[in-house]
N, C-alpha and C. Protein backbone atom coordinates (compact mmCIF):
# COMPACT_ATOMS: atom_id res chain seq x y z
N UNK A 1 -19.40 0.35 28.20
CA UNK A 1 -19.15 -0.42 26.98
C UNK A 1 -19.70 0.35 25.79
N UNK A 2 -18.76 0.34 24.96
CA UNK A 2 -18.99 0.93 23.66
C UNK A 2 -19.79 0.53 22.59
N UNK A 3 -21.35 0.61 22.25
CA UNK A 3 -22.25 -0.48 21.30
C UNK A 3 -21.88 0.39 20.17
N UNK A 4 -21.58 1.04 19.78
CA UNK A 4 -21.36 1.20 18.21
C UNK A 4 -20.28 1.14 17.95
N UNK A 5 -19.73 1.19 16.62
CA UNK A 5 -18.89 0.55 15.67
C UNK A 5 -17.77 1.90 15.69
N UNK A 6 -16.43 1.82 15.70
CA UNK A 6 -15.85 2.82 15.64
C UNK A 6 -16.10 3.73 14.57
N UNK A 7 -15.64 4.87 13.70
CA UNK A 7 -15.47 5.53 12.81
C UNK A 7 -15.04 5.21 11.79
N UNK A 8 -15.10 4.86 10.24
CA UNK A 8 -14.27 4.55 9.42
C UNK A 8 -13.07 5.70 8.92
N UNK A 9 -14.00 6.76 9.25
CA UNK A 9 -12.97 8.11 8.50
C UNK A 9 -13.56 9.13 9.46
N UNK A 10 -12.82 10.40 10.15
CA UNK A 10 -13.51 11.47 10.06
C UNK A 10 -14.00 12.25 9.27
N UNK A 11 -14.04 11.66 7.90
CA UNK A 11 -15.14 12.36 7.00
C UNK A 11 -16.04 11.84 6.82
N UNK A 12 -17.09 12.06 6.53
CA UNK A 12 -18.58 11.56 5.25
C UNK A 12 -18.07 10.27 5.12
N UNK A 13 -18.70 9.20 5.08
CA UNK A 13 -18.50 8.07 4.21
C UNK A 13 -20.51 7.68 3.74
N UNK A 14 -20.29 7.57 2.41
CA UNK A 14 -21.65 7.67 1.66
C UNK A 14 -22.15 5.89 1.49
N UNK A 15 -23.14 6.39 1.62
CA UNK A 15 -23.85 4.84 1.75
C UNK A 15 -23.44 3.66 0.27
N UNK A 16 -23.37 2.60 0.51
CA UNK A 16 -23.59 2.39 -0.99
C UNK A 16 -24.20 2.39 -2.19
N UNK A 17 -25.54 2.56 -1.80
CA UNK A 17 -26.99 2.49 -2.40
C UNK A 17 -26.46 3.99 -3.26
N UNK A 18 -26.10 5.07 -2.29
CA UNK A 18 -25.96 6.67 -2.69
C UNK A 18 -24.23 6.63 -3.60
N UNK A 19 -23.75 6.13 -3.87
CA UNK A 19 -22.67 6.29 -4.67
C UNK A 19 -22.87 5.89 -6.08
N UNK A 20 -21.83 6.41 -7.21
CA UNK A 20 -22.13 6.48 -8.74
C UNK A 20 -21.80 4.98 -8.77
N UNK A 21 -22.44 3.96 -9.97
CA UNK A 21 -22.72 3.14 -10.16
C UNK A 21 -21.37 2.29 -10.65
N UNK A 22 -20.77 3.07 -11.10
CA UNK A 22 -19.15 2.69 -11.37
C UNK A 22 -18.27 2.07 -10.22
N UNK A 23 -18.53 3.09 -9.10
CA UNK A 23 -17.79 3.02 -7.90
C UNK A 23 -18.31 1.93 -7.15
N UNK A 24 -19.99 1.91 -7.29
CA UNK A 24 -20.47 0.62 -6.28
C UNK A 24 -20.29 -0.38 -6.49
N UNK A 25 -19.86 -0.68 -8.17
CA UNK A 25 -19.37 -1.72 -8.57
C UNK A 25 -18.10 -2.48 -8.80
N UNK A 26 -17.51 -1.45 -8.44
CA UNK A 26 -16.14 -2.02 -8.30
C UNK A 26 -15.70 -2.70 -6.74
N UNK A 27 -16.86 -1.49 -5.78
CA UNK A 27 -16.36 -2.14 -4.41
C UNK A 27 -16.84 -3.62 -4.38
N UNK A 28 -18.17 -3.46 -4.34
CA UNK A 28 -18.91 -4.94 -4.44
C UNK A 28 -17.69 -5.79 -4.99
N UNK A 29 -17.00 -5.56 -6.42
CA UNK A 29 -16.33 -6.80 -7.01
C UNK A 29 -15.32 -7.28 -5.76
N UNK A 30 -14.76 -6.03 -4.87
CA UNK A 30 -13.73 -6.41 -4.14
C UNK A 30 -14.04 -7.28 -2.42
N UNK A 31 -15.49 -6.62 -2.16
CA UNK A 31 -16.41 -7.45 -1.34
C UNK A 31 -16.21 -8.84 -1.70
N UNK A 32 -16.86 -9.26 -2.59
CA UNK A 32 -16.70 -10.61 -3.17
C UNK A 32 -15.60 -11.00 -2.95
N UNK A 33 -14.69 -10.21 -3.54
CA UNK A 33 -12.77 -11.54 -3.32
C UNK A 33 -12.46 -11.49 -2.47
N UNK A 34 -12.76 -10.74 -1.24
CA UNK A 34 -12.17 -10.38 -0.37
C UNK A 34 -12.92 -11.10 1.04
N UNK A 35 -14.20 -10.73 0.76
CA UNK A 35 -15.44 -10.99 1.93
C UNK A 35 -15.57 -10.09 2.94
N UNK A 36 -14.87 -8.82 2.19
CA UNK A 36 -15.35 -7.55 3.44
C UNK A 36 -15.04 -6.30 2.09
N UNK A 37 -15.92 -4.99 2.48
CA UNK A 37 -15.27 -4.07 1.84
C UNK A 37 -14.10 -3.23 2.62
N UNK A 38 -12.91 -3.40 2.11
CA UNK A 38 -12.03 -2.92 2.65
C UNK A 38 -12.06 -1.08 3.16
N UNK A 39 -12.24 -0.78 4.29
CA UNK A 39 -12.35 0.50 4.63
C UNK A 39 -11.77 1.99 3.97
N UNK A 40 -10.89 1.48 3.42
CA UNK A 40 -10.43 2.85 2.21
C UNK A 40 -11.64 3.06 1.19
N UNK A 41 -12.02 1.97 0.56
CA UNK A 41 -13.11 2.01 -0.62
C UNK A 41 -14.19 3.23 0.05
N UNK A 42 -14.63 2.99 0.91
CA UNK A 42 -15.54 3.41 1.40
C UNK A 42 -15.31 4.82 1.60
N UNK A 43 -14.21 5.30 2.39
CA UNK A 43 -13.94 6.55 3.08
C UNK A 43 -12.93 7.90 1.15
N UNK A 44 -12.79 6.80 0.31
CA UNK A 44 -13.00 7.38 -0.93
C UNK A 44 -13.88 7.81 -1.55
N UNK A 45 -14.96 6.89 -1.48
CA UNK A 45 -16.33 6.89 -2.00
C UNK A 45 -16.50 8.18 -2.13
N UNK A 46 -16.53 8.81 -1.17
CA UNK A 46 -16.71 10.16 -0.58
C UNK A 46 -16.75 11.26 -1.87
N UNK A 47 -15.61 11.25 -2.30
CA UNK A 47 -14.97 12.08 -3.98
C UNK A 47 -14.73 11.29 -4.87
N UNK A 48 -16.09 11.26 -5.73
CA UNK A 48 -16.14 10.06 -6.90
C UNK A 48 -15.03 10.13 -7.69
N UNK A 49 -14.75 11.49 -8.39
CA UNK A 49 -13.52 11.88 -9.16
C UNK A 49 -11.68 11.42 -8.57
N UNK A 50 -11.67 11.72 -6.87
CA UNK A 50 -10.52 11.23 -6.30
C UNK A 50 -10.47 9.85 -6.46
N UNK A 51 -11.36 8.91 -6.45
CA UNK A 51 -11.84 7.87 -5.98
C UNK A 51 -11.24 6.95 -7.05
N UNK A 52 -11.97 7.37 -8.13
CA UNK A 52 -11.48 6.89 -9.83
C UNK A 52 -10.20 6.62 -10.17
N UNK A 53 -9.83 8.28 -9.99
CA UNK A 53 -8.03 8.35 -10.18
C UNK A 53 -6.74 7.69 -9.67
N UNK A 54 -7.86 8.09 -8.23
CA UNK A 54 -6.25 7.07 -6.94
C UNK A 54 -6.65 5.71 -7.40
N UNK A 55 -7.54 5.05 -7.26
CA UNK A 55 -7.90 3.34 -7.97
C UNK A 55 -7.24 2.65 -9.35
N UNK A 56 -7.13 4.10 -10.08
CA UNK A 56 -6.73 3.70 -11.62
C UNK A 56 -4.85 3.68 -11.14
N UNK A 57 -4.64 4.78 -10.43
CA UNK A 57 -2.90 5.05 -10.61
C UNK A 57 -2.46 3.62 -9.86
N UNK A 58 -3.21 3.35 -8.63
CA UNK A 58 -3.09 2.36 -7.69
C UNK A 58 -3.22 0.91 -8.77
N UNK A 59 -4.11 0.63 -9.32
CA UNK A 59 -3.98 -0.73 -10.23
C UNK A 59 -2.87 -0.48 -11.10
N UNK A 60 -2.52 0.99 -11.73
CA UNK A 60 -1.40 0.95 -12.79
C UNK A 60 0.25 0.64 -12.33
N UNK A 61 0.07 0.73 -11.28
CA UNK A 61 1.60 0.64 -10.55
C UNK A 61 1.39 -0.99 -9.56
N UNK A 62 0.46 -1.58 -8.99
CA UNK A 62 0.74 -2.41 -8.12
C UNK A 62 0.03 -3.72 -8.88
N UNK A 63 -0.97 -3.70 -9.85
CA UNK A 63 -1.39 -4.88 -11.03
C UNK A 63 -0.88 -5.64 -11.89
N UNK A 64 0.16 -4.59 -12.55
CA UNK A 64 0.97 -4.68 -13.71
C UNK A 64 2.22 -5.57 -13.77
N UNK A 65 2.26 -6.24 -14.84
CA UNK A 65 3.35 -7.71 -14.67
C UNK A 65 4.84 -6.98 -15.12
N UNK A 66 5.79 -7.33 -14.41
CA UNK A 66 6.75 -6.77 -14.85
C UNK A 66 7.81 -7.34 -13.41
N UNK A 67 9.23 -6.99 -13.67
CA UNK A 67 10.56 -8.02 -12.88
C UNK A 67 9.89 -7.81 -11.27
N UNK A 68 9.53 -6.83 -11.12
CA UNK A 68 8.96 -6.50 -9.56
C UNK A 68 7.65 -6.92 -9.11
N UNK A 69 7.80 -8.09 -8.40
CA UNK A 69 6.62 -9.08 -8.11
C UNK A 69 5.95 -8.63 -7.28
N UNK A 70 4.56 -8.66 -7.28
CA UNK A 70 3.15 -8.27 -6.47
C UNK A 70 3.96 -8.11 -5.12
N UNK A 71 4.60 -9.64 -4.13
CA UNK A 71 5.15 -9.06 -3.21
C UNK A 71 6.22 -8.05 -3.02
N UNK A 72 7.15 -8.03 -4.04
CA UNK A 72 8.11 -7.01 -4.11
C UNK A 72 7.46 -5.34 -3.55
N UNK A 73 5.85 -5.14 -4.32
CA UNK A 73 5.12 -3.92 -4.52
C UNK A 73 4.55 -3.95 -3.18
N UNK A 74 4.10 -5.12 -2.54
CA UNK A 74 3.38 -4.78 -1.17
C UNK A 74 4.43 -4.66 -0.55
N UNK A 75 5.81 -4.89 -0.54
CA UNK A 75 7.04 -4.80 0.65
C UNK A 75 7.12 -3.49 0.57
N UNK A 76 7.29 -2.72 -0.40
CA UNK A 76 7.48 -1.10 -0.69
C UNK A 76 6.45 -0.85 -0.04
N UNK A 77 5.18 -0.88 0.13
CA UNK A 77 3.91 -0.43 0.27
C UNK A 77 4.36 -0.75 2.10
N UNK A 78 4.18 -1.60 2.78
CA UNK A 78 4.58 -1.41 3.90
C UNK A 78 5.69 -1.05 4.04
N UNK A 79 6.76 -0.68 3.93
CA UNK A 79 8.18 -0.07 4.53
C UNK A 79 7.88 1.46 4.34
N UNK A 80 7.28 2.21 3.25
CA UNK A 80 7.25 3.45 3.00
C UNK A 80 5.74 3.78 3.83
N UNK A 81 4.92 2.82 3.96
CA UNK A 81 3.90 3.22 5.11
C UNK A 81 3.91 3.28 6.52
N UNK A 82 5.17 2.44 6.89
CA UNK A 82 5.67 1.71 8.48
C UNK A 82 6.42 3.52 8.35
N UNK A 83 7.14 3.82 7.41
CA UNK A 83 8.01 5.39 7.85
C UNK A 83 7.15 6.39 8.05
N UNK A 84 6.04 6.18 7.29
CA UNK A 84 4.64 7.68 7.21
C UNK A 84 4.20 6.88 8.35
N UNK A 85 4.38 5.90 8.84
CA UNK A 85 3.19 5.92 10.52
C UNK A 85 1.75 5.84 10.13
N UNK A 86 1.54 5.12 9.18
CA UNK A 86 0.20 4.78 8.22
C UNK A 86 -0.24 3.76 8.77
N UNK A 87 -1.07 3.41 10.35
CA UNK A 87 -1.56 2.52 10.62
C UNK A 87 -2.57 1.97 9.52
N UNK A 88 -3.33 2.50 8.85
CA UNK A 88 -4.38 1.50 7.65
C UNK A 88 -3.05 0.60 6.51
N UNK A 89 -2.44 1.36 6.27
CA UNK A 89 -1.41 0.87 4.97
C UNK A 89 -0.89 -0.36 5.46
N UNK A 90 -0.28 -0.03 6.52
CA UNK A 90 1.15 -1.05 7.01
C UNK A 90 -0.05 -2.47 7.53
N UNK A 91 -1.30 -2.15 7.82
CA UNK A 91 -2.01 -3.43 8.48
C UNK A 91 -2.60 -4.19 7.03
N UNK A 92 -3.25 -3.19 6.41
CA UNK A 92 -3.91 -3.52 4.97
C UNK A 92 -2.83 -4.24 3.86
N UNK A 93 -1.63 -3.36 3.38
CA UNK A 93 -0.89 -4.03 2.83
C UNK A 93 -0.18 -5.11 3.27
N UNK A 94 0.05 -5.26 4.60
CA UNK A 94 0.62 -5.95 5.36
C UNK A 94 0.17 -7.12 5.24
N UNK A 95 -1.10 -7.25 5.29
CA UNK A 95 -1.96 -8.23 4.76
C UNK A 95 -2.07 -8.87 3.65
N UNK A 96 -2.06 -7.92 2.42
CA UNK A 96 -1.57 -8.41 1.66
C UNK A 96 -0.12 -8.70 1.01
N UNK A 97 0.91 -8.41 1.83
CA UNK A 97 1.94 -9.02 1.53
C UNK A 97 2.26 -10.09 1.83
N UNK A 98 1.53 -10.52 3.27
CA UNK A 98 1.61 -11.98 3.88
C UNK A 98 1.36 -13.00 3.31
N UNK A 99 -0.01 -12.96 1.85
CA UNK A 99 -0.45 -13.81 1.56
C UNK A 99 0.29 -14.11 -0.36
N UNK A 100 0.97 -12.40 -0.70
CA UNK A 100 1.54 -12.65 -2.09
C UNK A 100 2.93 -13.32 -1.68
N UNK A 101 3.54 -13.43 -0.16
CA UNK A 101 4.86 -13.43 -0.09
C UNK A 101 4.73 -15.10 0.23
N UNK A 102 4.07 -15.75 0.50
CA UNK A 102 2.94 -16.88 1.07
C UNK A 102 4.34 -17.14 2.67
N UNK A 103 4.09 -15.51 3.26
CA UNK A 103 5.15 -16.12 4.63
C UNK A 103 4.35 -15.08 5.86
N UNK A 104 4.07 -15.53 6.65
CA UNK A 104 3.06 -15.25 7.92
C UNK A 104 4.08 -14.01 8.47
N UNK A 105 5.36 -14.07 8.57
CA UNK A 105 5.97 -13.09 9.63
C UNK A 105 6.84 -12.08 8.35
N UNK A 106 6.95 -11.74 7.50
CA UNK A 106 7.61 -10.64 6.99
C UNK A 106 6.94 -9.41 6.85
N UNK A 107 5.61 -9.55 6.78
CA UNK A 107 4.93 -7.88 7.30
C UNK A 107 5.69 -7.57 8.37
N UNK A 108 5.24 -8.01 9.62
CA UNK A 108 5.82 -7.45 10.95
C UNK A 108 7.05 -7.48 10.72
N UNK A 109 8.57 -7.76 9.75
CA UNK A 109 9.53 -7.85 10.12
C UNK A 109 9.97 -6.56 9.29
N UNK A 110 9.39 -6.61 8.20
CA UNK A 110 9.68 -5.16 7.28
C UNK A 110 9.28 -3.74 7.87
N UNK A 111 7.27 -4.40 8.27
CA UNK A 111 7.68 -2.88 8.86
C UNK A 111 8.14 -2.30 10.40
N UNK A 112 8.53 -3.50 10.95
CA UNK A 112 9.54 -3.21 12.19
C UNK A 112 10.34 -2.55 11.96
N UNK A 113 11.81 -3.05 10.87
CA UNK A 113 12.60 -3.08 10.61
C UNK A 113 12.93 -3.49 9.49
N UNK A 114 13.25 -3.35 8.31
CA UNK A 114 12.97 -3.61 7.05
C UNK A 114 15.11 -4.02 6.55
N UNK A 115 15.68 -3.90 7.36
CA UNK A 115 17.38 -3.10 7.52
C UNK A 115 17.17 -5.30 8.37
N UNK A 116 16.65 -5.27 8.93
CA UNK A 116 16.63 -6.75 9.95
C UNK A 116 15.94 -8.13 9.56
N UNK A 117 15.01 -7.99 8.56
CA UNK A 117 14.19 -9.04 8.34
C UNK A 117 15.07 -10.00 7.50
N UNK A 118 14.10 -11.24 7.04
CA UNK A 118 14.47 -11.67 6.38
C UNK A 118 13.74 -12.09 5.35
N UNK A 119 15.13 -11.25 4.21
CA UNK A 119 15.04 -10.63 2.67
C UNK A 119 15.55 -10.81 2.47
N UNK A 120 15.98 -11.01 1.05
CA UNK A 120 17.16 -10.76 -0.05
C UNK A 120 17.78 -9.92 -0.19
N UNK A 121 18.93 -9.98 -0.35
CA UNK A 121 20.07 -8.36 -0.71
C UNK A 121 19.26 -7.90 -1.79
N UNK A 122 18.77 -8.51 -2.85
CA UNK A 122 18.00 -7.41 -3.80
C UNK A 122 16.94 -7.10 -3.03
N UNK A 123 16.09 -7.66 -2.41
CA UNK A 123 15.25 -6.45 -1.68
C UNK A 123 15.38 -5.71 -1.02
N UNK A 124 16.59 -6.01 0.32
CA UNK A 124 17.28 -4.59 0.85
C UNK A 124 17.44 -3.40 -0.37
N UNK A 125 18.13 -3.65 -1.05
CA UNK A 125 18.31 -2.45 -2.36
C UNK A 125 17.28 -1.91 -2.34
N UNK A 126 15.85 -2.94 -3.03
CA UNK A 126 14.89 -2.20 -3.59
C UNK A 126 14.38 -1.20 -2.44
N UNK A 127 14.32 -1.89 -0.81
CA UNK A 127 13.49 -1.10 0.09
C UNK A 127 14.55 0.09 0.43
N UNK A 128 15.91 0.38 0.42
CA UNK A 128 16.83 1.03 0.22
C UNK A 128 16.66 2.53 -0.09
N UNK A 129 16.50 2.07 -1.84
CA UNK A 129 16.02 3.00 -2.72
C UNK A 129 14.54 3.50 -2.38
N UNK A 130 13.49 2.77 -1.84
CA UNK A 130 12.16 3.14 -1.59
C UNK A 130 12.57 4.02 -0.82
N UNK A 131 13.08 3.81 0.75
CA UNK A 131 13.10 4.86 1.44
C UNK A 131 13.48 6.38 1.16
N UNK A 132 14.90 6.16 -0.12
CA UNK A 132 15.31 7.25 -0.30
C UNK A 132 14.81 7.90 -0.76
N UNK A 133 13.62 7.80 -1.65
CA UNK A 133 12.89 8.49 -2.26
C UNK A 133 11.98 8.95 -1.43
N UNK A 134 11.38 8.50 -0.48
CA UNK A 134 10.32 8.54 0.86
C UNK A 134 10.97 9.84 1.49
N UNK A 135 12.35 9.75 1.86
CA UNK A 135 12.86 10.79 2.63
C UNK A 135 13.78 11.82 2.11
N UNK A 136 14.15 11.44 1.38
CA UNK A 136 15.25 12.58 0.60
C UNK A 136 16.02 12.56 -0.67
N UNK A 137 14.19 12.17 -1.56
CA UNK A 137 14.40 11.76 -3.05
C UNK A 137 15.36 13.05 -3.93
N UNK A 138 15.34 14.15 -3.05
CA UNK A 138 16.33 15.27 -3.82
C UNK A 138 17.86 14.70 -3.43
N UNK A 139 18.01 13.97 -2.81
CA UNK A 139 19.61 13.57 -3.15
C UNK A 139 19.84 11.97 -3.86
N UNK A 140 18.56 11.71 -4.55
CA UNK A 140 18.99 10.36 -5.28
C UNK A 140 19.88 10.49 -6.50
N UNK A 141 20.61 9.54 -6.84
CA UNK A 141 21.82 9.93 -7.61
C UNK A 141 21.84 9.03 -8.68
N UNK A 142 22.99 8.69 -9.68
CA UNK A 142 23.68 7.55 -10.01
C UNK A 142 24.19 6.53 -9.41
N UNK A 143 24.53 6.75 -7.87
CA UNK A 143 25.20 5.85 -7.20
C UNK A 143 23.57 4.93 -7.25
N UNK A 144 22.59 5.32 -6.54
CA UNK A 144 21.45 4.86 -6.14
C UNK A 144 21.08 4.09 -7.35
N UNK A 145 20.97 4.24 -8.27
CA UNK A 145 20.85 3.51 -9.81
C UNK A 145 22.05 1.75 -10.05
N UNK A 146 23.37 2.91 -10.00
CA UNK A 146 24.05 1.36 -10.04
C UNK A 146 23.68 0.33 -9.02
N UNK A 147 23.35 1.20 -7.72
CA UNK A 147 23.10 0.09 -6.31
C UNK A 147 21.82 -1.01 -6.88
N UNK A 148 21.06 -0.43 -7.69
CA UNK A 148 20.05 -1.00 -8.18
C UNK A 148 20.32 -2.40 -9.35
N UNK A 149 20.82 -1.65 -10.66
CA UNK A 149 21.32 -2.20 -11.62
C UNK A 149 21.97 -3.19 -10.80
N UNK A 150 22.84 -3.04 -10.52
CA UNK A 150 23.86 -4.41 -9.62
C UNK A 150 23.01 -5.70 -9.01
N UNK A 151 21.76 -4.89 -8.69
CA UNK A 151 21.01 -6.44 -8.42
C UNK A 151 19.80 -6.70 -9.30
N UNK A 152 20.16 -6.68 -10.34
CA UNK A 152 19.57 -6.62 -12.04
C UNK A 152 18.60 -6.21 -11.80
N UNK A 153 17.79 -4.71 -11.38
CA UNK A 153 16.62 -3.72 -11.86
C UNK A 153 17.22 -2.93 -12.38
N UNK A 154 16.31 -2.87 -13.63
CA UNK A 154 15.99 -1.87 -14.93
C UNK A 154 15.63 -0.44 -14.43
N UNK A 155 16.07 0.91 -15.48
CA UNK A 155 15.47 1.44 -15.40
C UNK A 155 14.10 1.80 -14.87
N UNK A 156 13.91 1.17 -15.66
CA UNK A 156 11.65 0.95 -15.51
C UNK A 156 11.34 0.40 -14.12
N UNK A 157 12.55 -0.85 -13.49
CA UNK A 157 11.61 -0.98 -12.19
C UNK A 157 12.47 0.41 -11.20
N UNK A 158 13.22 0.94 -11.67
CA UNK A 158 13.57 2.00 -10.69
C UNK A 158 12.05 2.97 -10.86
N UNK A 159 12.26 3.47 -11.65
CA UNK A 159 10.71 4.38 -11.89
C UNK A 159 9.69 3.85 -11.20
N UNK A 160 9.16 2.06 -11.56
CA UNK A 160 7.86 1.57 -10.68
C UNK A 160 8.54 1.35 -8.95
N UNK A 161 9.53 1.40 -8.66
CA UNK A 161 9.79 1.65 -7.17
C UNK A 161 9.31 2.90 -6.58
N UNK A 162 10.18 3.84 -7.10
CA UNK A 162 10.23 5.54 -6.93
C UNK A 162 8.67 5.61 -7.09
N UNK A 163 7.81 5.43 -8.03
CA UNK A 163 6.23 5.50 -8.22
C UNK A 163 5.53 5.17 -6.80
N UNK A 164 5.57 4.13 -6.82
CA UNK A 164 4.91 3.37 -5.63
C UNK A 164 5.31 3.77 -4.70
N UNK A 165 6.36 4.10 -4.16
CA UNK A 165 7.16 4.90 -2.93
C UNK A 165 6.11 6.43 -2.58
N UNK A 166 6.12 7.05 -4.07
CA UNK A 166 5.50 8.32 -3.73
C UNK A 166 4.43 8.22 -3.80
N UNK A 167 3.53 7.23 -4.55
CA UNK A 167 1.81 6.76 -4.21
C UNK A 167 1.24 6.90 -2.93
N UNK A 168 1.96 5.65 -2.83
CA UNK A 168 1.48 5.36 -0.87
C UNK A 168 2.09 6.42 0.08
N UNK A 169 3.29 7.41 -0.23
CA UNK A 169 3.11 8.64 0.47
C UNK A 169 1.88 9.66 0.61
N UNK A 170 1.25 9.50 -0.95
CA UNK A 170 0.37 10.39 -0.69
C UNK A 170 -0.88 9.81 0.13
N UNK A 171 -0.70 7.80 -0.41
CA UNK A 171 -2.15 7.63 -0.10
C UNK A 171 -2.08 7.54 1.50
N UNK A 172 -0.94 7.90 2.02
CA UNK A 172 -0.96 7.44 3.92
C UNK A 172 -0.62 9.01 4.06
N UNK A 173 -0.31 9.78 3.33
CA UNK A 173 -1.08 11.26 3.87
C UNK A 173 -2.84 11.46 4.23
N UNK A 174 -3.46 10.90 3.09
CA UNK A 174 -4.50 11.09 3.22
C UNK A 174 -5.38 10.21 4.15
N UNK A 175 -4.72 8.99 4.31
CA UNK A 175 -5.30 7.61 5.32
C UNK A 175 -4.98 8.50 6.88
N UNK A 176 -3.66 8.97 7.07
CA UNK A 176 -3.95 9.39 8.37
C UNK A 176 -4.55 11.02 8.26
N UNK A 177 -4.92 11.64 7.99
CA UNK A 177 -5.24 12.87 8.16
C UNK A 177 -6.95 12.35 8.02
N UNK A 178 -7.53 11.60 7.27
CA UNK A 178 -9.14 10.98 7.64
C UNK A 178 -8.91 9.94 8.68
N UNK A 179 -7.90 9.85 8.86
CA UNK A 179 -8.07 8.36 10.43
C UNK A 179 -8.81 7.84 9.62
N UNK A 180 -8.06 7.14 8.72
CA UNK A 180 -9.40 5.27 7.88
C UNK A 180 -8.83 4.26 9.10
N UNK A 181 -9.71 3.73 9.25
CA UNK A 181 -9.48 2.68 10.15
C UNK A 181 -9.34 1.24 9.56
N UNK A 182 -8.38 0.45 9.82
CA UNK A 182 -8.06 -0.84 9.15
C UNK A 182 -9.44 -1.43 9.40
N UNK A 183 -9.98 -2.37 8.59
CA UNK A 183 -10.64 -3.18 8.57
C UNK A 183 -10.09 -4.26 9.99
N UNK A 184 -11.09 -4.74 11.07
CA UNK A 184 -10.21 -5.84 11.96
C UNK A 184 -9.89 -7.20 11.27
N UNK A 185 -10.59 -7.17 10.18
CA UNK A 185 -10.23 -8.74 9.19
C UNK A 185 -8.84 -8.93 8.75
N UNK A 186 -7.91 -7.54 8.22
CA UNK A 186 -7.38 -7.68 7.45
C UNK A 186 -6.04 -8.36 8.77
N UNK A 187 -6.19 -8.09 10.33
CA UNK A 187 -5.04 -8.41 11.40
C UNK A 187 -4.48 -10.03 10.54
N UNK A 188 -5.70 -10.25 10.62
CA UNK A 188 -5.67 -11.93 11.15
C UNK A 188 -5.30 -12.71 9.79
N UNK A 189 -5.46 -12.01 7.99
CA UNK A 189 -5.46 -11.99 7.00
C UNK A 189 -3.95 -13.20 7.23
N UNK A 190 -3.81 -14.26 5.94
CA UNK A 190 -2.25 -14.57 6.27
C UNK A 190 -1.44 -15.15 7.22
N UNK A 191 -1.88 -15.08 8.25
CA UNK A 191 -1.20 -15.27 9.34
C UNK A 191 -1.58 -16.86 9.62
């Protein structure tokens, strides 16, 4: 039997006491809403400067009020993490999509199958377009635009799709290459 606690990251993860005062305070705020610090915070901690930046781009694209609703942003966030094979993303966001979407089974159905769940034809589009950008944003077109427009997104939410698509590519490059390990809170989150 195994008495210690798995790994959060195969890198460094720095105590809290030892991190810049900025950073400890932001996790703490999320401790509080949350009642756990979510395991990315931590395994960031690591590179105060990375830490800052990915947090700031991450609130500027998934915070912000605009036609594409919080769940709209966590559905992208799991479908483009379920394709990168981002076990932290797809469980973490997953989590939080369960509770912005207020529906217990569309995590598991998006990132099963995102082509099968049940969604709206405008969200097929939007997750559509997410993928294409995920996999072979060099052949996105005009067609991909009207497919959009047609189910009334703007310009601007094409851009905050395409954004968020390539965010969480990078941030589930970096989640699996440190193995962050989901928090076990976030399973049961929603459900």
């Amino acid at each position: 039997m195994n008495l210690t606690a798995p790994a959060i990251s195969r890198f460094p993860v720095p105590e809290l006491a030892d991190m810049p005062e900025d950073i400890r305070e932001r996790i703490l705020v999320v401790q509080e809403k949350a009642g756990f610090i979510p395991n990315v915070f931590l395994a960031l901690a690591n590179r105060p400067d990375e830490f800052r930046a990915f947090v700031a781009y991450h609130d500027a694209l998934m915070e912000k009020q605009g036609a594409l609703s919080k769940a709209d942003r966590e559905m992208i966030v799991v479908v483009v993490s379920s394709h990168n094979q981002c076990q932290y993303c797809v469980v973490a966001h997953g989590a939080i999509l369960r509770v912005r979407a207020k529906n217990a089974l569309i995590a598991d159905q998006v990132a099963t199958n995102y082509r099968k769940a049940d969604i709206t034809p405008r969200q097929k589009v939007m997750l559509d377009y997410a993928m294409k950008v995920t996999t072979a944003a060099y052949e996105v077109n005009d067609a991909d635009f009207e497919r959009l427009k047609a189910q009334g997104f703007t310009e601007d939410d094409a851009w905050d799709i395409a954004s968020i698509a390539g965010f969480f590519g990078l941030s589930n490059r970096l989640a699996n290459v440190a193995s962050i390990r989901p928090n076990d809170e976030f399973y049961q989150i929603g459900r």
